[in-house]
PDB file of N, CA and C in Angstrom:
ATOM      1  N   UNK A   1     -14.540  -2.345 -18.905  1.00  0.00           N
ATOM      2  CA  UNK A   1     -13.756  -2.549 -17.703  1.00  0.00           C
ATOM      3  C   UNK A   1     -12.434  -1.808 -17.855  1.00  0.00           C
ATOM      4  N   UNK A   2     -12.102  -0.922 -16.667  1.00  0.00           N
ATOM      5  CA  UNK A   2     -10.732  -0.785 -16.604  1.00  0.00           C
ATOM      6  C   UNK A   2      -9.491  -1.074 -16.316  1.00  0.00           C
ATOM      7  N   UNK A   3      -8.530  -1.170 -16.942  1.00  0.00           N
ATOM      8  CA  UNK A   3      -7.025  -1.912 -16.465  1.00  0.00           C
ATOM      9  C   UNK A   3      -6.587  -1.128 -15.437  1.00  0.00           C
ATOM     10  N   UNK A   4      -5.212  -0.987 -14.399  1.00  0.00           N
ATOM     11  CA  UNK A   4      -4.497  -0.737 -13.207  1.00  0.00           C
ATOM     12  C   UNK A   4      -3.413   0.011 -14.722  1.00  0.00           C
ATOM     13  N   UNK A   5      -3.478  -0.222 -15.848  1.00  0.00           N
ATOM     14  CA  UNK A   5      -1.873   0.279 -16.690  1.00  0.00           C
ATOM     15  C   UNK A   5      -2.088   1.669 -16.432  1.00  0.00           C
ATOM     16  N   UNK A   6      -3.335   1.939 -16.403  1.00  0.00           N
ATOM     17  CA  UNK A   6      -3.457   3.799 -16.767  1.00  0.00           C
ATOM     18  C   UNK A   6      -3.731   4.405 -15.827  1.00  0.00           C
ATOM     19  N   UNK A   7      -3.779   3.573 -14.121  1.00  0.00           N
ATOM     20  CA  UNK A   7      -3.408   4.350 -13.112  1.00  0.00           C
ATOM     21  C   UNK A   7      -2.194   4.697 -12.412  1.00  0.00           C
ATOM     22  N   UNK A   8      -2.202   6.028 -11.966  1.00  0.00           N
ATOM     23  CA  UNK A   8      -0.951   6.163 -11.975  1.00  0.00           C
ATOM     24  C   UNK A   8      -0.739   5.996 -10.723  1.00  0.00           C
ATOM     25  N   UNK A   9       1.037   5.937 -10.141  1.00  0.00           N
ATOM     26  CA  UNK A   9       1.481   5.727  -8.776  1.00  0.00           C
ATOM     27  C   UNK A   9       1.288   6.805  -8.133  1.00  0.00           C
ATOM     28  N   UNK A  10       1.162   8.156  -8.911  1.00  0.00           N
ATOM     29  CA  UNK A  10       1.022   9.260  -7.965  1.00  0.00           C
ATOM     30  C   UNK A  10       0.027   9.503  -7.131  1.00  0.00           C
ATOM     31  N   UNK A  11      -1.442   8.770  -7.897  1.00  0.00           N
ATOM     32  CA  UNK A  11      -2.674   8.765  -7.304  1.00  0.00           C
ATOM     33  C   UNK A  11      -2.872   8.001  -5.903  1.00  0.00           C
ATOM     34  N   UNK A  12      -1.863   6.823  -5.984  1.00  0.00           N
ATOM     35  CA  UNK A  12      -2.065   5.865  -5.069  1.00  0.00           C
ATOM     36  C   UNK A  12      -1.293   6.553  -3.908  1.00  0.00           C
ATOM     37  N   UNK A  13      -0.224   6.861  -4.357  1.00  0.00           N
ATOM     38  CA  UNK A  13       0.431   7.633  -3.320  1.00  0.00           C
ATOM     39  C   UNK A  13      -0.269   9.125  -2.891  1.00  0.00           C
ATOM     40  N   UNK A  14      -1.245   9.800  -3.302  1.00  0.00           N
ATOM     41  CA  UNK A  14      -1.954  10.265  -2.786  1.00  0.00           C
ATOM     42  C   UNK A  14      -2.985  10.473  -1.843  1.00  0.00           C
ATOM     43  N   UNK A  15      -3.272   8.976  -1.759  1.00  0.00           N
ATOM     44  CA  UNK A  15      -4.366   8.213  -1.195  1.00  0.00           C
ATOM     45  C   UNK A  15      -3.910   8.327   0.703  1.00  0.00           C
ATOM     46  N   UNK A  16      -2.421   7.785   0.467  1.00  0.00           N
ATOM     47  CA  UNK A  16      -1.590   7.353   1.696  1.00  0.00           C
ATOM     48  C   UNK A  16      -1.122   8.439   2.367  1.00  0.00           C
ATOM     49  N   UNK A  17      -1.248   9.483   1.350  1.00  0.00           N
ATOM     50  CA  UNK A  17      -0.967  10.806   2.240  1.00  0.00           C
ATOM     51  C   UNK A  17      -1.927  11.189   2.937  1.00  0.00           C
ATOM     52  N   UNK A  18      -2.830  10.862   2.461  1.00  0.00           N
ATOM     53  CA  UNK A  18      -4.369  12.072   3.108  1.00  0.00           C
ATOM     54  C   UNK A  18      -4.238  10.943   3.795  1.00  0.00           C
ATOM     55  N   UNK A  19      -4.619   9.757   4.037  1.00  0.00           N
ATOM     56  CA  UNK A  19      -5.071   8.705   5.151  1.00  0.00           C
ATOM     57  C   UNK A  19      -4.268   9.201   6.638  1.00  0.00           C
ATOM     58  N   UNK A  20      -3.036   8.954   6.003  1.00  0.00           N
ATOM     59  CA  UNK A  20      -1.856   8.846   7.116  1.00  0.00           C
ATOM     60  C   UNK A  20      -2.209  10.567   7.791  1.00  0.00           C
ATOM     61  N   UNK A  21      -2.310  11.800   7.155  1.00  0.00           N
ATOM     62  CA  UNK A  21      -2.431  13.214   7.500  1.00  0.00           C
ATOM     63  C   UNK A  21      -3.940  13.080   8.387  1.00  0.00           C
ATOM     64  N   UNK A  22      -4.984  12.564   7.984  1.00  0.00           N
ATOM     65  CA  UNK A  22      -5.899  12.651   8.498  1.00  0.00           C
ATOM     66  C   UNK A  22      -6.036  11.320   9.461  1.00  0.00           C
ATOM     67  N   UNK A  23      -4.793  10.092   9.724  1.00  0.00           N
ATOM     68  CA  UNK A  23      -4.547   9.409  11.154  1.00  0.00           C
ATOM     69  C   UNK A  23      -4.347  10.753  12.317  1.00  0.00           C
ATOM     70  N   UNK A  24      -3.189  11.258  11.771  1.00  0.00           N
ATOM     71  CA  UNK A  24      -2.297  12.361  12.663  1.00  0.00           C
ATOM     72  C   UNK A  24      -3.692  13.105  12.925  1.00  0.00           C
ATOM     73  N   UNK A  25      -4.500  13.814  12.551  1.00  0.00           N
ATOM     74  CA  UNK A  25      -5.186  14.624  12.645  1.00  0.00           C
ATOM     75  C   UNK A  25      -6.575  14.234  13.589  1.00  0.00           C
ATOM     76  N   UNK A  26      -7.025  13.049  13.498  1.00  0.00           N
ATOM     77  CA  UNK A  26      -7.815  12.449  14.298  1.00  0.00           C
ATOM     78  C   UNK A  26      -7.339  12.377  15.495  1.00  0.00           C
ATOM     79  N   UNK A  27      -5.994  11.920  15.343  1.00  0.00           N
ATOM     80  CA  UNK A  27      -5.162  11.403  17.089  1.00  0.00           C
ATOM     81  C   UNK A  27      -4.606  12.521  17.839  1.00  0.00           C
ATOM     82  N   UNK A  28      -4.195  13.341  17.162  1.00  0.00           N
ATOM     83  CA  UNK A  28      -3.460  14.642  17.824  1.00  0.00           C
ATOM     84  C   UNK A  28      -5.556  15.366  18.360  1.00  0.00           C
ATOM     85  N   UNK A  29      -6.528  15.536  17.664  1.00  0.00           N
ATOM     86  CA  UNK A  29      -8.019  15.855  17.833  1.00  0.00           C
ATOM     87  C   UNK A  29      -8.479  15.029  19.160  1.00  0.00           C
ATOM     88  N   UNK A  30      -7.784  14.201  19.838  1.00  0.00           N
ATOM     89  CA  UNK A  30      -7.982  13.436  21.079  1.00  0.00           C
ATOM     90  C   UNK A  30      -7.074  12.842  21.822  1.00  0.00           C
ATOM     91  N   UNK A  31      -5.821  14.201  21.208  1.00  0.00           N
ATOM     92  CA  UNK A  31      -4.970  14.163  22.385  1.00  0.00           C
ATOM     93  C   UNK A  31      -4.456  12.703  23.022  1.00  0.00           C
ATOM     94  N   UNK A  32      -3.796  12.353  21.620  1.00  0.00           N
ATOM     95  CA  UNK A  32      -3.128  10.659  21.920  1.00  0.00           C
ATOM     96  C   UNK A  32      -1.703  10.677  20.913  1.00  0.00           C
ATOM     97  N   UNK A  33      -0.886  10.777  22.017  1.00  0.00           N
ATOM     98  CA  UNK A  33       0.502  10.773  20.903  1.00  0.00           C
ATOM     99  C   UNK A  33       1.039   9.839  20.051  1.00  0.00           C
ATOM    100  N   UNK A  34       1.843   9.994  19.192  1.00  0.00           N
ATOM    101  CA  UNK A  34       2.223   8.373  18.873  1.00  0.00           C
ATOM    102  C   UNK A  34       2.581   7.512  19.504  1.00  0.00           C
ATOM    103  N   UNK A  35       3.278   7.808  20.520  1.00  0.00           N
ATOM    104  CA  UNK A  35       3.823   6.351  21.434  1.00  0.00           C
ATOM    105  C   UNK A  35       2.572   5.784  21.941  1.00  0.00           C
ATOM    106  N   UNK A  36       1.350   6.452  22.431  1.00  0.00           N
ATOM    107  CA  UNK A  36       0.622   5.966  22.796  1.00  0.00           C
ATOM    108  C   UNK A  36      -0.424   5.368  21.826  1.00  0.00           C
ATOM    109  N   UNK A  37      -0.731   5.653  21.168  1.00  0.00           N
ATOM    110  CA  UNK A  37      -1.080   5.105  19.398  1.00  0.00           C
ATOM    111  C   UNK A  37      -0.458   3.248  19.192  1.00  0.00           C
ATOM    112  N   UNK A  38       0.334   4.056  19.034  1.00  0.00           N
ATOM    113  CA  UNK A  38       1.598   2.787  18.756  1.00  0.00           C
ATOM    114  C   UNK A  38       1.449   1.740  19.874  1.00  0.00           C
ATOM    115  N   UNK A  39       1.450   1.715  21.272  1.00  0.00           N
ATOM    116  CA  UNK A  39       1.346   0.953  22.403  1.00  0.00           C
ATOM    117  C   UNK A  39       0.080   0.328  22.063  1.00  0.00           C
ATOM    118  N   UNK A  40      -0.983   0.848  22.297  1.00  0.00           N
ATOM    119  CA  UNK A  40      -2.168   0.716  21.735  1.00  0.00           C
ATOM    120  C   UNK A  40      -2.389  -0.758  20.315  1.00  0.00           C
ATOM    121  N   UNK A  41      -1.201  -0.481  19.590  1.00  0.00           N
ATOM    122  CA  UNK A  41      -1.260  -1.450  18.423  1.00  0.00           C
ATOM    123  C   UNK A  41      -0.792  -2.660  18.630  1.00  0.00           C
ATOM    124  N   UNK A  42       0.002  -2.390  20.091  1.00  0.00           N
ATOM    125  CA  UNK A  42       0.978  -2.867  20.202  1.00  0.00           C
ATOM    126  C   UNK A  42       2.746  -3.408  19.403  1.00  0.00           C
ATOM    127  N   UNK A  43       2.916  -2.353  18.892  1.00  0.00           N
ATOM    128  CA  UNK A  43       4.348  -2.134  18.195  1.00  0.00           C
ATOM    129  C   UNK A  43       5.049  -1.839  19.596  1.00  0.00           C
ATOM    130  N   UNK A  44       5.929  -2.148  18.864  1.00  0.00           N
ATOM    131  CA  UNK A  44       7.347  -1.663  20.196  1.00  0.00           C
ATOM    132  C   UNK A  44       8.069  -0.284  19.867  1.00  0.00           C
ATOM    133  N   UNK A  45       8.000  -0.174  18.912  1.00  0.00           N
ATOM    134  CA  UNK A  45       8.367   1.898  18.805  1.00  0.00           C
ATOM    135  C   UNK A  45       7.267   2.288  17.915  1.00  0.00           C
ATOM    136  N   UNK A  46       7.371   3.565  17.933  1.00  0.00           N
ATOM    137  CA  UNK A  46       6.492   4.710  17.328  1.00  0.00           C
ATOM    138  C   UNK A  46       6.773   4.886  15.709  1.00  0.00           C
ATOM    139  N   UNK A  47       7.562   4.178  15.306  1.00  0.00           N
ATOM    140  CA  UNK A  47       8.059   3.869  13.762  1.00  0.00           C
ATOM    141  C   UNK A  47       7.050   3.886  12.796  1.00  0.00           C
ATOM    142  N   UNK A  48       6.508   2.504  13.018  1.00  0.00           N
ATOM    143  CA  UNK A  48       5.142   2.784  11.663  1.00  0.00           C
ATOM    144  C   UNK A  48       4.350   3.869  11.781  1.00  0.00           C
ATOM    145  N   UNK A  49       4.015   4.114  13.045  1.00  0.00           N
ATOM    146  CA  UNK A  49       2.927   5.612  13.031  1.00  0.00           C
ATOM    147  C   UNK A  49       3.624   6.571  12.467  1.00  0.00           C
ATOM    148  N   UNK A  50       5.042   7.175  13.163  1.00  0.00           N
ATOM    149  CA  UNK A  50       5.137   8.333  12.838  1.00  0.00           C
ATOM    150  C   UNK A  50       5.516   8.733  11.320  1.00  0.00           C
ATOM    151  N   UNK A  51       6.004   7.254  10.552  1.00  0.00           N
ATOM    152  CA  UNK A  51       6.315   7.579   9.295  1.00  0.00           C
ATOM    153  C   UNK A  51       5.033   7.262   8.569  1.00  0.00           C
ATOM    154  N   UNK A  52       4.072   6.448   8.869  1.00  0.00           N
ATOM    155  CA  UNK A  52       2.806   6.465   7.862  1.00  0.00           C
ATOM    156  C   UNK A  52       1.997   7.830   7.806  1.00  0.00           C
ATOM    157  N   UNK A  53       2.247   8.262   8.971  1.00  0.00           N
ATOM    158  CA  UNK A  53       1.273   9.272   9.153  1.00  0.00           C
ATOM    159  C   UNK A  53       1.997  10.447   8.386  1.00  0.00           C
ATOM    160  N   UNK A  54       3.444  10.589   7.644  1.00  0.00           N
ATOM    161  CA  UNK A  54       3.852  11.288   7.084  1.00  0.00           C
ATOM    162  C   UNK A  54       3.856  10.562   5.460  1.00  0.00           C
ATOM    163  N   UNK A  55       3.994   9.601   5.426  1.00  0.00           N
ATOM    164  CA  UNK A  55       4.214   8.705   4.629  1.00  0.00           C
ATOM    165  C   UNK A  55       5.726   8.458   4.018  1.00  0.00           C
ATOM    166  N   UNK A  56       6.470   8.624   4.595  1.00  0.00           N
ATOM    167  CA  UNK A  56       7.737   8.648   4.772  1.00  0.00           C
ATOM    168  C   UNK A  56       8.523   7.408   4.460  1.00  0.00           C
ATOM    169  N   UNK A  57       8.845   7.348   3.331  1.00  0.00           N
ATOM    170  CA  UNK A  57       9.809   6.210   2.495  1.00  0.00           C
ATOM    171  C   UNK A  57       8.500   5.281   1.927  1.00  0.00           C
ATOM    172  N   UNK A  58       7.698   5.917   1.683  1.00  0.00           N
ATOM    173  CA  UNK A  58       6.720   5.187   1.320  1.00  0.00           C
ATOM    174  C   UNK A  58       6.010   4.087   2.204  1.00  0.00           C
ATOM    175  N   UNK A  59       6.200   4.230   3.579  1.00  0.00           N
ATOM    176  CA  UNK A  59       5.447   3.445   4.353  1.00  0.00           C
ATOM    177  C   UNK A  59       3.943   3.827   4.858  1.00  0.00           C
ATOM    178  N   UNK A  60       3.388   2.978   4.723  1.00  0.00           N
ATOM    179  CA  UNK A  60       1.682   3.409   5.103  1.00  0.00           C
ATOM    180  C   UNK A  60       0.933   2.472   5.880  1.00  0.00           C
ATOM    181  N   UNK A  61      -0.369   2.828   6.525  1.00  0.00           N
ATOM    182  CA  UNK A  61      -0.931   2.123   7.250  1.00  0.00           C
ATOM    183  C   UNK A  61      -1.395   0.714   5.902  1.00  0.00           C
ATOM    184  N   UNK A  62      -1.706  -0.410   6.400  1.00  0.00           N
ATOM    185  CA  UNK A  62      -2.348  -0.976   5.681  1.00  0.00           C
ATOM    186  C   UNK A  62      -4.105  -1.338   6.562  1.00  0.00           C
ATOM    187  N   UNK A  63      -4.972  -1.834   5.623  1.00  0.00           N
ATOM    188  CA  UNK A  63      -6.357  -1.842   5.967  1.00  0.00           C
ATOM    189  C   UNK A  63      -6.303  -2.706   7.687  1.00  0.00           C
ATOM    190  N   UNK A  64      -5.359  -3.549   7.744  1.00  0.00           N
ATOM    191  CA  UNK A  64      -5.493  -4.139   9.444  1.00  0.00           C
ATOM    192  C   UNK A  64      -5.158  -2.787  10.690  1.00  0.00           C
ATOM    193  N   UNK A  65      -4.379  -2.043  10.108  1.00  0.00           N
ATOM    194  CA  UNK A  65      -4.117  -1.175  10.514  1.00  0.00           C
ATOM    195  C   UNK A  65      -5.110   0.248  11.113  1.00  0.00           C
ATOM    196  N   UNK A  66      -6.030   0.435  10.292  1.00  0.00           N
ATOM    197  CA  UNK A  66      -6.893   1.442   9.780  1.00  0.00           C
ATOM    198  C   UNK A  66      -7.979   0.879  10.819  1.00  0.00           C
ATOM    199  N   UNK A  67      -8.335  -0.702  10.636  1.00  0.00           N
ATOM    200  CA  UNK A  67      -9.744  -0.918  11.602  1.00  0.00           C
ATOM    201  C   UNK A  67      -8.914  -0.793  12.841  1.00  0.00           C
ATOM    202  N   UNK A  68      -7.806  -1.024  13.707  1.00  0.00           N
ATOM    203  CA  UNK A  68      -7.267  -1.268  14.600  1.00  0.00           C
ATOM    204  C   UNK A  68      -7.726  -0.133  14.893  1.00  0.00           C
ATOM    205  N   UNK A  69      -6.728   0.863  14.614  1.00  0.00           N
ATOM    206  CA  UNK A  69      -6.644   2.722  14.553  1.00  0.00           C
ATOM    207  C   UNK A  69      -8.368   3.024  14.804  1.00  0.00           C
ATOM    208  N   UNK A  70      -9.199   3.271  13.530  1.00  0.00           N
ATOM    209  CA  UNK A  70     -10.570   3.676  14.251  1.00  0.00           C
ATOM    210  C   UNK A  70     -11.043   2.844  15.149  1.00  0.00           C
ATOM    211  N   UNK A  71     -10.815   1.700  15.333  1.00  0.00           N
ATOM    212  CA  UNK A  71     -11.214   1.210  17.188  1.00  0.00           C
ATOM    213  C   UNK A  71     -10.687   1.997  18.070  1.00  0.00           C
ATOM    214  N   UNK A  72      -9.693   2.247  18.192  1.00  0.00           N
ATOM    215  CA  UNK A  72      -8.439   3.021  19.377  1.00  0.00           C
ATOM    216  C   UNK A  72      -8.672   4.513  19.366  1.00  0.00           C
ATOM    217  N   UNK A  73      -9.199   5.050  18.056  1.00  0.00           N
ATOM    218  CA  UNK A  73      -9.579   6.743  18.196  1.00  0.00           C
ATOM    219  C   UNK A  73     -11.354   6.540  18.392  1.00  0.00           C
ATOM    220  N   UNK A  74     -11.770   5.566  18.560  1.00  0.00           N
ATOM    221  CA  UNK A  74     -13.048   5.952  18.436  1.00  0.00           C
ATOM    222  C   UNK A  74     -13.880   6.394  17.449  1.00  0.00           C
ATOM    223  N   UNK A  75     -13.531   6.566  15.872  1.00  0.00           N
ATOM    224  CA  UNK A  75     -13.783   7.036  15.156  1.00  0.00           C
ATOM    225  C   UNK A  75     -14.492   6.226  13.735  1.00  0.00           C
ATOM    226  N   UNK A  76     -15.129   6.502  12.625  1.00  0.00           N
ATOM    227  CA  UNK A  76     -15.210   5.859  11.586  1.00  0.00           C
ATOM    228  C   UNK A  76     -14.484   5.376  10.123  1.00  0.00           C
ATOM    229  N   UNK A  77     -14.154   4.483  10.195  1.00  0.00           N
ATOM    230  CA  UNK A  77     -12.510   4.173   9.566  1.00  0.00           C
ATOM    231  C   UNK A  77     -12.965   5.098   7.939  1.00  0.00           C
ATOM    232  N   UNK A  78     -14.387   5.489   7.673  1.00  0.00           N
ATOM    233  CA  UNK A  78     -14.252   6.643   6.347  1.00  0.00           C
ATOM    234  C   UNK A  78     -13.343   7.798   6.629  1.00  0.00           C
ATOM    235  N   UNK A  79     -13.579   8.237   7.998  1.00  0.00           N
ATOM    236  CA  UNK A  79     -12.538   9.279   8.490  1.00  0.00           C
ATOM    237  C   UNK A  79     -11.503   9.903   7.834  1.00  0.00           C
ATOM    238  N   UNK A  80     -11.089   8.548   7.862  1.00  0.00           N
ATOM    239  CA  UNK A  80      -9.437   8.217   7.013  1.00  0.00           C
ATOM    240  C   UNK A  80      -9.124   8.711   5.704  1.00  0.00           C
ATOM    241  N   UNK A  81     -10.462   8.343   5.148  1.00  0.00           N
ATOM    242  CA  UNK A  81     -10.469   8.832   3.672  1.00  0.00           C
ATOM    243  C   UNK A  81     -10.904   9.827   3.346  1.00  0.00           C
ATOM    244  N   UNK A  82     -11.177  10.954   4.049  1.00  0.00           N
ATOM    245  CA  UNK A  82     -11.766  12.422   3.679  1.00  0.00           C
ATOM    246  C   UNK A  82     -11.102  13.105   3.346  1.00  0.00           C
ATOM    247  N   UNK A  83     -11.327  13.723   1.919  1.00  0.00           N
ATOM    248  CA  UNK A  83     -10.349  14.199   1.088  1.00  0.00           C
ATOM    249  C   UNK A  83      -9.516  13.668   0.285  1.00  0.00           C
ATOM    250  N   UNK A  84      -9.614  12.014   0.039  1.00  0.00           N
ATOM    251  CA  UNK A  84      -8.991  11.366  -1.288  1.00  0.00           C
ATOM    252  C   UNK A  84     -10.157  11.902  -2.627  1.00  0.00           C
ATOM    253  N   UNK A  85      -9.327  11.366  -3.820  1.00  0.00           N
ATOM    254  CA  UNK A  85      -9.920  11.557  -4.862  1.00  0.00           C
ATOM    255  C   UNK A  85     -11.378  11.177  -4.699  1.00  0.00           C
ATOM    256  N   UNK A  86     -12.102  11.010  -5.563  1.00  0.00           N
ATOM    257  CA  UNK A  86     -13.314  10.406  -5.422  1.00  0.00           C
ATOM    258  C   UNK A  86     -12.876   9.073  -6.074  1.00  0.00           C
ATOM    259  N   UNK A  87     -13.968   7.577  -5.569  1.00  0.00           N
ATOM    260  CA  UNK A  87     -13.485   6.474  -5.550  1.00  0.00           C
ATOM    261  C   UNK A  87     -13.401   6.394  -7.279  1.00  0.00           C
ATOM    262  N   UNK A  88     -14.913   6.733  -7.603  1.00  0.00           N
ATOM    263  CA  UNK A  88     -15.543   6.642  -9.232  1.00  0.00           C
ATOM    264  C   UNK A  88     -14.900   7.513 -10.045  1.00  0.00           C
ATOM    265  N   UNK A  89     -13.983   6.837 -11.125  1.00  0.00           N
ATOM    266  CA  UNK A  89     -12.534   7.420 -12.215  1.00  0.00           C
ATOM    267  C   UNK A  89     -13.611   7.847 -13.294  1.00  0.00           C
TER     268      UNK A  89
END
């Protein structure tokens, strides 16, 4: 079994980049801006989107987030993950 000591933060924070790059990339692909994204989630500004989707101060979608999002793009919440590492270390 493996421990969490010998993974690193960079990986994880890798993860949140591609997710959040490939949110932007799905939504801008069907022509839905962030405000409308965001309305959709019902947030009151465009805040969490526009910084997860950059990942900006380290903010990211979390998994409630992600099923919300592929309901609202229409899409399959693997989507999200195309182009992370592979799951198996």
């Amino acid at each position: 079994m493996k421990s969490i000591e010998n993974l690193s933060d960079s990986l994880v924070d890798e993860y949140y980049i591609t997710i959040g790059a490939n949110v932007k990339k799905i939504r801008e692909s069907k022509q839905i801006t962030q405000l409308q994204l965001s309305q959709a989630l019902n947030f009151k500004s465009v805040g969490l989107v526009s910084q997860a989707e950059l990942y900006l101060n380290k903010q990211h979608f979390n998994i409630k987030h992600l099923v919300y999002i592929s309901y609202i793009l229409d899409c399959n919440i693997e989507c999200f993950f195309t182009g992370t590492s592979a799951l198996v270390y």
